[in-house]
N, C-alpha and C. Protein backbone atom coordinates (compact mmCIF):
# COMPACT_ATOMS: atom_id res chain seq x y z
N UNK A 1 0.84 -1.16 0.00
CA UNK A 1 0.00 0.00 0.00
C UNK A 1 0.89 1.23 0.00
N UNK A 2 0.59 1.98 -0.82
CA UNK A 2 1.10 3.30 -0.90
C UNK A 2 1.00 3.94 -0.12
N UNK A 3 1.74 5.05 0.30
CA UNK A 3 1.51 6.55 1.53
C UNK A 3 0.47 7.13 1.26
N UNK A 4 0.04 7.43 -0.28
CA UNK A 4 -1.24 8.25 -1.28
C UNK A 4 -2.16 7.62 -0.05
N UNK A 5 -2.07 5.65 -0.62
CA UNK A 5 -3.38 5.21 -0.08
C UNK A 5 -4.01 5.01 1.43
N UNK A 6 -2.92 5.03 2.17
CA UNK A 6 -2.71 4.70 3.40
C UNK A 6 -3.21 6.12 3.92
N UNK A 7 -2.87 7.23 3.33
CA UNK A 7 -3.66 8.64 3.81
C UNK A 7 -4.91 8.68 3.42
N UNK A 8 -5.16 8.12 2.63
CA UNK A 8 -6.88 8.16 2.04
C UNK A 8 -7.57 7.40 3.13
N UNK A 9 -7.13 6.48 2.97
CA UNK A 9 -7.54 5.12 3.52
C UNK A 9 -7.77 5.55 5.69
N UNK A 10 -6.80 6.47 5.75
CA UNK A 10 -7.42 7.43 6.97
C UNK A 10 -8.28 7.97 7.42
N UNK A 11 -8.64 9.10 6.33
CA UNK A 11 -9.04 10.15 5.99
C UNK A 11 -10.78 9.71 5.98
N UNK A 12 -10.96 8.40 5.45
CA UNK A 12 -12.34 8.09 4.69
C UNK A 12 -13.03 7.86 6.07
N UNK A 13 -13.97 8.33 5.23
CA UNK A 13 -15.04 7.28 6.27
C UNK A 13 -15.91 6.53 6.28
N UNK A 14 -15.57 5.28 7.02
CA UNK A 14 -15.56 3.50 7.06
C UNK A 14 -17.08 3.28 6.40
N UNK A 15 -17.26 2.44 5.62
CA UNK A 15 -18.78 2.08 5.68
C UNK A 15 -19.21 1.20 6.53
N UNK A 16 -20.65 0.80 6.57
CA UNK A 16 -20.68 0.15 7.73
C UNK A 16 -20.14 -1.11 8.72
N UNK A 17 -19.76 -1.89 7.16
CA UNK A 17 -19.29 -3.22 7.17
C UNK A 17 -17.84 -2.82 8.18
N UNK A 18 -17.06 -1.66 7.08
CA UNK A 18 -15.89 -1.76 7.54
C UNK A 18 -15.66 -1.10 9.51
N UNK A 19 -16.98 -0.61 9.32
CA UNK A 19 -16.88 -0.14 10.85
C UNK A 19 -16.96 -1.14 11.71
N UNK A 20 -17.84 -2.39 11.65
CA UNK A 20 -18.44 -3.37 12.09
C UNK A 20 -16.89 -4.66 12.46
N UNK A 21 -16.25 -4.31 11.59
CA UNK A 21 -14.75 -4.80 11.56
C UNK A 21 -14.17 -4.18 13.00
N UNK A 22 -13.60 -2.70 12.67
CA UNK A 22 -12.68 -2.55 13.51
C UNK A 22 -13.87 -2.29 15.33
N UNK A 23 -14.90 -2.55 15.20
CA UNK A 23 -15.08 -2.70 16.72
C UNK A 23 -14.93 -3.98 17.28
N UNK A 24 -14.95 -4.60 16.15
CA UNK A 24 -14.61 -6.41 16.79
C UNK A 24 -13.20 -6.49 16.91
N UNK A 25 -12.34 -5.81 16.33
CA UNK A 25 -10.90 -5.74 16.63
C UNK A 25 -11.13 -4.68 17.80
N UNK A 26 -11.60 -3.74 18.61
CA UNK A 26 -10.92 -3.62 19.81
C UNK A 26 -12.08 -4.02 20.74
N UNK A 27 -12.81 -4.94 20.61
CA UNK A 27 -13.81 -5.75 21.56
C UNK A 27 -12.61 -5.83 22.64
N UNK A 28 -12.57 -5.88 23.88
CA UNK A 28 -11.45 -6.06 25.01
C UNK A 28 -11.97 -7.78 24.81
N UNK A 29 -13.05 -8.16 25.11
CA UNK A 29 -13.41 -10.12 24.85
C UNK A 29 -13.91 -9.99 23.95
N UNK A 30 -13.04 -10.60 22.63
CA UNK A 30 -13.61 -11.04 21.65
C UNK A 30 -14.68 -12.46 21.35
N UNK A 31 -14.61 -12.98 22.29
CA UNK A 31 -15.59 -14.29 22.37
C UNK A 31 -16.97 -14.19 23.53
N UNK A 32 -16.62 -13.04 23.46
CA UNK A 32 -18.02 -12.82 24.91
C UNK A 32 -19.23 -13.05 23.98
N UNK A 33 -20.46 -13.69 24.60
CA UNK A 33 -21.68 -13.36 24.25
C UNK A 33 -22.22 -12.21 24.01
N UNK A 34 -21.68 -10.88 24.98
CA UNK A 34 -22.51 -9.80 25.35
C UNK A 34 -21.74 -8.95 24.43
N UNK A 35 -22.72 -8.00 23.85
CA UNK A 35 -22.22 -7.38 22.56
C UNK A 35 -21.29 -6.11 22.87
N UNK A 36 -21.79 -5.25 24.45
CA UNK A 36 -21.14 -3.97 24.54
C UNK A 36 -20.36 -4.29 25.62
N UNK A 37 -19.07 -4.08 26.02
CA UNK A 37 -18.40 -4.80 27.20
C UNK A 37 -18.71 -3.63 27.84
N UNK A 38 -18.49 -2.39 27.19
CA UNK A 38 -18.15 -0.93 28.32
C UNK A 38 -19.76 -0.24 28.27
N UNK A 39 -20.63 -0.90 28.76
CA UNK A 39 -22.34 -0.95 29.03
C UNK A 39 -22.28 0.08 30.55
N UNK A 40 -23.28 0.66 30.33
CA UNK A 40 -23.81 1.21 31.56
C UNK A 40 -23.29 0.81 33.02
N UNK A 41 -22.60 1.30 33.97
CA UNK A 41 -22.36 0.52 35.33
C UNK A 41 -23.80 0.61 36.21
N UNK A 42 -24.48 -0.93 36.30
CA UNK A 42 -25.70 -1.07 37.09
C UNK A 42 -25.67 -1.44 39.04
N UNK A 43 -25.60 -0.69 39.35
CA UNK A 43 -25.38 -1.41 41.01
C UNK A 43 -25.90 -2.18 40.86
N UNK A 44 -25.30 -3.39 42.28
CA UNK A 44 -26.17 -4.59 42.53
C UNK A 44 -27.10 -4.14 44.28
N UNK A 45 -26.82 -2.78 44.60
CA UNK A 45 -27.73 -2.88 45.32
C UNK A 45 -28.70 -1.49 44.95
N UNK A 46 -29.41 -1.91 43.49
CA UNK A 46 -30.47 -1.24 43.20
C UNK A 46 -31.63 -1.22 44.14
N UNK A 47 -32.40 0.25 44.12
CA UNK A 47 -33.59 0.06 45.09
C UNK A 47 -34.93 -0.71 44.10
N UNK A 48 -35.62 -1.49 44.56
CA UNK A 48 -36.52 -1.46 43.98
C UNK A 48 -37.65 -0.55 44.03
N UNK A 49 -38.26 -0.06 42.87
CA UNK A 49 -39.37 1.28 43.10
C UNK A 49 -40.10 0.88 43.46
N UNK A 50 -40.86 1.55 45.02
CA UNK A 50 -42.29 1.24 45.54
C UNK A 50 -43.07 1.30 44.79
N UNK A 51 -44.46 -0.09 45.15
CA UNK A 51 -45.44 0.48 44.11
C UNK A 51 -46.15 1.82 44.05
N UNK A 52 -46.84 2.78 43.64
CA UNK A 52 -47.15 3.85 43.70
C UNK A 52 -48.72 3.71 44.69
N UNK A 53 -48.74 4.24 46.16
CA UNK A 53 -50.43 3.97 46.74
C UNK A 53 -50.98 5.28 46.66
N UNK A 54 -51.85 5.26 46.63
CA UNK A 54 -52.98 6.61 46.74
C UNK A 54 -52.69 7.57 48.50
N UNK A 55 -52.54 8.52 48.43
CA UNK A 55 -52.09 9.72 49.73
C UNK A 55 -53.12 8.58 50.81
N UNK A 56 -54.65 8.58 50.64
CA UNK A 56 -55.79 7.58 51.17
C UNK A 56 -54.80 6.45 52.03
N UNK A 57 -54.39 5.52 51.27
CA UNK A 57 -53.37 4.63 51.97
C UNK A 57 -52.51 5.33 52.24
N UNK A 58 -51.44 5.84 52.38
CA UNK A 58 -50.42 6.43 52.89
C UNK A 58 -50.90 7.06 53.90
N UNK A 59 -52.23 7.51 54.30
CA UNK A 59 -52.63 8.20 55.20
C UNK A 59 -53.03 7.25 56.78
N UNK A 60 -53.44 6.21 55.65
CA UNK A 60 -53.87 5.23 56.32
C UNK A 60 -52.92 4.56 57.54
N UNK A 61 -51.83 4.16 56.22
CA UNK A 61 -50.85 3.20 57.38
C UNK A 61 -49.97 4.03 58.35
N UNK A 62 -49.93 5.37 58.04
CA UNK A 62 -49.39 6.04 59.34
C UNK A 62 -49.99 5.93 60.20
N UNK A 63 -51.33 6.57 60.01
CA UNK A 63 -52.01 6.42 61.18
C UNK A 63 -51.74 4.90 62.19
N UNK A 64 -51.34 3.80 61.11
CA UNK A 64 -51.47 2.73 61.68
C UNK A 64 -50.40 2.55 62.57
N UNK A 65 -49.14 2.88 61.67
CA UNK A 65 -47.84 2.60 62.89
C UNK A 65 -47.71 3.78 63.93
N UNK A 66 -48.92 4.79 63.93
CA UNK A 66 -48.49 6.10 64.74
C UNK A 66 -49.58 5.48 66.30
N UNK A 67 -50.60 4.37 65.98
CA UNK A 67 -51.52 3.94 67.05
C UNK A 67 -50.28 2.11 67.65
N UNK A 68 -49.51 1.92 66.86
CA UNK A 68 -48.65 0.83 67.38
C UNK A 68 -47.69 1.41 67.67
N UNK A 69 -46.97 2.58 67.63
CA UNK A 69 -45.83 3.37 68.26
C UNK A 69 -46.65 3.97 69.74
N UNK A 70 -47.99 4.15 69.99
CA UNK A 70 -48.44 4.94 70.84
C UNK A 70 -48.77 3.66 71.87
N UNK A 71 -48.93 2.64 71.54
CA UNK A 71 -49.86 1.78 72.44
C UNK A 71 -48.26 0.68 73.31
N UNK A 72 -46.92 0.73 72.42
CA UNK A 72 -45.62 0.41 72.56
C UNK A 72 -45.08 1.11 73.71
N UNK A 73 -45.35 3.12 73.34
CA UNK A 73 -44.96 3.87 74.69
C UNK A 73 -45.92 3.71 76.03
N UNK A 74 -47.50 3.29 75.64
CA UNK A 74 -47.57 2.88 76.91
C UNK A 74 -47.35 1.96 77.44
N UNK A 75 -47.14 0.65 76.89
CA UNK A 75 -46.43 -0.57 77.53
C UNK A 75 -45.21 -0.24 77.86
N UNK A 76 -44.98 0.71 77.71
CA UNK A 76 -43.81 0.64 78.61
C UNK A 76 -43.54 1.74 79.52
N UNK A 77 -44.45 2.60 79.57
CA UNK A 77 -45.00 3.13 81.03
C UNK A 77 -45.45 2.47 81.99
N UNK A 78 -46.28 1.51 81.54
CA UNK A 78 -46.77 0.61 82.59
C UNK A 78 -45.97 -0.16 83.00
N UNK A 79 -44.80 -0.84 82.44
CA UNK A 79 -43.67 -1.06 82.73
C UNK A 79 -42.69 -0.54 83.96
N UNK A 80 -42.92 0.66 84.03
CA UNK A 80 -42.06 1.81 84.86
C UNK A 80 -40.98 2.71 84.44
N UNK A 81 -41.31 2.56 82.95
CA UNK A 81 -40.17 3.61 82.32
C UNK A 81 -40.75 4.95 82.04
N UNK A 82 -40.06 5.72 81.84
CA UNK A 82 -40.74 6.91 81.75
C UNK A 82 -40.03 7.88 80.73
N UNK A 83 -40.76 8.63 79.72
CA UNK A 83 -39.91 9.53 78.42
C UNK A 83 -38.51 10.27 79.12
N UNK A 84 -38.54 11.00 80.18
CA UNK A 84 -37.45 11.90 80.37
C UNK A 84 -36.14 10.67 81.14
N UNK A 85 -36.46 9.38 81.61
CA UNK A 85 -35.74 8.73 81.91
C UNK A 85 -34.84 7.90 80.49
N UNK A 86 -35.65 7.91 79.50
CA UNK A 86 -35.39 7.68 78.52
C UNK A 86 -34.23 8.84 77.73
N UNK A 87 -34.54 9.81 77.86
CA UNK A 87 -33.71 10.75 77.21
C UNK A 87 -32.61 11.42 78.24
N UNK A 88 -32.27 10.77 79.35
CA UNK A 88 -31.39 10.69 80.33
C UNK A 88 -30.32 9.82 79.68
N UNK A 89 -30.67 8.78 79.61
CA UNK A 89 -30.09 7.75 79.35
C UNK A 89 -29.45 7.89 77.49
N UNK A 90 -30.46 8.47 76.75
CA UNK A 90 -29.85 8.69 75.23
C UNK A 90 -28.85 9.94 75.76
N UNK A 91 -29.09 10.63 76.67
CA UNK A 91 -27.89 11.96 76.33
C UNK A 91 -26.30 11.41 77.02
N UNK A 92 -26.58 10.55 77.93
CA UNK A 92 -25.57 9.81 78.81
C UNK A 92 -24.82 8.70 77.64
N UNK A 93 -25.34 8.15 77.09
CA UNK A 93 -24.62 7.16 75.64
C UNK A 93 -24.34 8.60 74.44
N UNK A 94 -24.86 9.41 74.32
CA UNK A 94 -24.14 10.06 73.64
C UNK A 94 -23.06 11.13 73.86
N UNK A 95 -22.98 11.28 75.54
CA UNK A 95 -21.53 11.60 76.23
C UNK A 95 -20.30 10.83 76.13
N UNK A 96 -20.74 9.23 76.00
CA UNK A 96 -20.37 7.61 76.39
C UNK A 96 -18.96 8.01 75.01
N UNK A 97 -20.43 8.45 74.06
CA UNK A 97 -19.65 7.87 72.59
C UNK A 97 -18.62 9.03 71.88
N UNK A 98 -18.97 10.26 72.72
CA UNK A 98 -18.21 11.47 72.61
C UNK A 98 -16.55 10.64 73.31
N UNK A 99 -16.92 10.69 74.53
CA UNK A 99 -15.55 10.41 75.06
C UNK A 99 -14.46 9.16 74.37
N UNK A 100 -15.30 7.94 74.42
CA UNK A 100 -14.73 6.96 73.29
C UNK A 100 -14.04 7.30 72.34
N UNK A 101 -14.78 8.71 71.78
CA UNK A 101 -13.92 9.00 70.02
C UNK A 101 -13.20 9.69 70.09
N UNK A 102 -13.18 10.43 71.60
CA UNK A 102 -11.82 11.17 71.29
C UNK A 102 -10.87 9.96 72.27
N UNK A 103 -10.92 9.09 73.07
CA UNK A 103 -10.18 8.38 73.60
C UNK A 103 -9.66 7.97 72.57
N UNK A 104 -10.30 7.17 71.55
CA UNK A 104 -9.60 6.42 70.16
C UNK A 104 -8.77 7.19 69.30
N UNK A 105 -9.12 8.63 69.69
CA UNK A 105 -7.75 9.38 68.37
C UNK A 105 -6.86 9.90 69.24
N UNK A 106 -6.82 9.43 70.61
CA UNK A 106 -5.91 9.90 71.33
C UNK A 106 -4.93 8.46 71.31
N UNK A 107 -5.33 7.57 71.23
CA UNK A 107 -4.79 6.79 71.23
C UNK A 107 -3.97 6.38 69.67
N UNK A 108 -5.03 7.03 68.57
CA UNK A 108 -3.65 6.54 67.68
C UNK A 108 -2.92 7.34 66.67
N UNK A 109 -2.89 8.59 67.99
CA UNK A 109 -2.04 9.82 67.94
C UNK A 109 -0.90 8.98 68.20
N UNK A 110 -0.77 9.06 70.07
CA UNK A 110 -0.09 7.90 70.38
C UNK A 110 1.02 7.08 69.70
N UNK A 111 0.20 5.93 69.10
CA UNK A 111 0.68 5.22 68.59
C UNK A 111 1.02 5.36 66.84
N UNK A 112 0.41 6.66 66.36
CA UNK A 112 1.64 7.31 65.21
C UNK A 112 2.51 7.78 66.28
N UNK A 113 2.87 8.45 67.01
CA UNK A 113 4.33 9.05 67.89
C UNK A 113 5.06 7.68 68.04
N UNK A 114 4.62 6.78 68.44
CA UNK A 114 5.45 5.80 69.36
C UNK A 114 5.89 4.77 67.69
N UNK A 115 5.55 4.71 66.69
CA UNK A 115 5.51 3.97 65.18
C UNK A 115 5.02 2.37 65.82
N UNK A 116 3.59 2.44 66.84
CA UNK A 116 3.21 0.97 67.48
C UNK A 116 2.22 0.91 66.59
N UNK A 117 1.08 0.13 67.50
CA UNK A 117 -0.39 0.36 66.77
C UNK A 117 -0.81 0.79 67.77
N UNK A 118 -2.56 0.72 67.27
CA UNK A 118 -3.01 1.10 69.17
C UNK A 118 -3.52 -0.19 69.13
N UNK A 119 -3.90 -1.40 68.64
CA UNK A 119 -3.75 -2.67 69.51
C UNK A 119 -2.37 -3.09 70.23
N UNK A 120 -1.31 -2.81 70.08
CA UNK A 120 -0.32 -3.14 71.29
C UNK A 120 -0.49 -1.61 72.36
N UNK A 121 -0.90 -0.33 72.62
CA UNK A 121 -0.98 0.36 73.29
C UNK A 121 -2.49 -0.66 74.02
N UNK A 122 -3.24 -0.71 73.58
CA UNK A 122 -4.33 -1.41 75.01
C UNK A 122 -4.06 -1.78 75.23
N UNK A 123 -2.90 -3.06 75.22
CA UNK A 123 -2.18 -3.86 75.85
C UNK A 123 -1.46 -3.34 76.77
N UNK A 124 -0.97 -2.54 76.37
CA UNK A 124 -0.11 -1.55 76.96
C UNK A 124 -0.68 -1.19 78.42
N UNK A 125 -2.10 0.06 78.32
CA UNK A 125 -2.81 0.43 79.02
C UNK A 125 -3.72 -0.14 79.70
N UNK A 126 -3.46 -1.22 79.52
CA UNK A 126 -4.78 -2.35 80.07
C UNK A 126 -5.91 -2.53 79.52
N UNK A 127 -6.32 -1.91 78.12
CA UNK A 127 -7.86 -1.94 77.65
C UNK A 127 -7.99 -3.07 76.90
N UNK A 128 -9.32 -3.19 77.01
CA UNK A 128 -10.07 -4.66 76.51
C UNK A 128 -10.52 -4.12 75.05
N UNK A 129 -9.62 -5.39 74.22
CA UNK A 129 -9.94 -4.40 72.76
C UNK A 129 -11.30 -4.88 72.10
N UNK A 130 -12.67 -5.38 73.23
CA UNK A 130 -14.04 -5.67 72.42
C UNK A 130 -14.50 -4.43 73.21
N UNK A 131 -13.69 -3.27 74.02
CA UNK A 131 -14.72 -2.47 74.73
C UNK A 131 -14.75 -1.13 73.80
């Protein structure tokens, strides 16, 4: 082939056949079943779409879990628990989990200074590494 043709032969553009050629030459699997390798990326944890209900139902089943959320807080009044003892106790676990997180980056401050980990520092310090 000539330089003439080899520039033409650039220049043109492919008919279909010949197009149909060079995508099977850069198929990445040329023996795959599936025709487009570089296809859409589909998660595998797609949501499935709710079916669509009328506001009527939607109105409905709140109401429903809002009379089984209500009849739950009194079983457990009668119980002997009580709402503000309840939110004693959520503000006290979320002091719990404040202190924890900074205990944990204090610790692998730490142990970047010292080039350990911080599983040999609990060892170290005495902590139980499921606490």
């Amino acid at each position: 082939m000539s330089r003439e043709e080899n520039v033409d032969s650039e220049n043109s553009v492919p008919t279909p056949e010949e197009y149909d050629l060079k995508k099977e030459t850069f198929k990445r699997t040329p023996f795959s079943k599936f025709k487009k390798v570089n296809s859409h990326f589909k998660s595998p944890l797609q949501v499935a779409e709710s079916p669509r209900v009328s506001p009527e139902e939607e109105v409905e089943e709140l109401q429903r879990k809002n009379e089984q959320l209500d009849s739950g807080i009194s079983q457990l009044e009668e119980e002997g628990y009580s709402v503000e003892e309840l939110d004693q106790h959520i503000d006290k676990l979320h002091e719990y989990n404040d202190i924890k997180d900074i205990g944990q980056s204090l610790l692998g401050r730490i142990a970047a200074l010292k080039g350990t980990t911080t599983r040999d520092l609990y060892t170290h310090f005495g902590l139980d590494l499921d606490d």
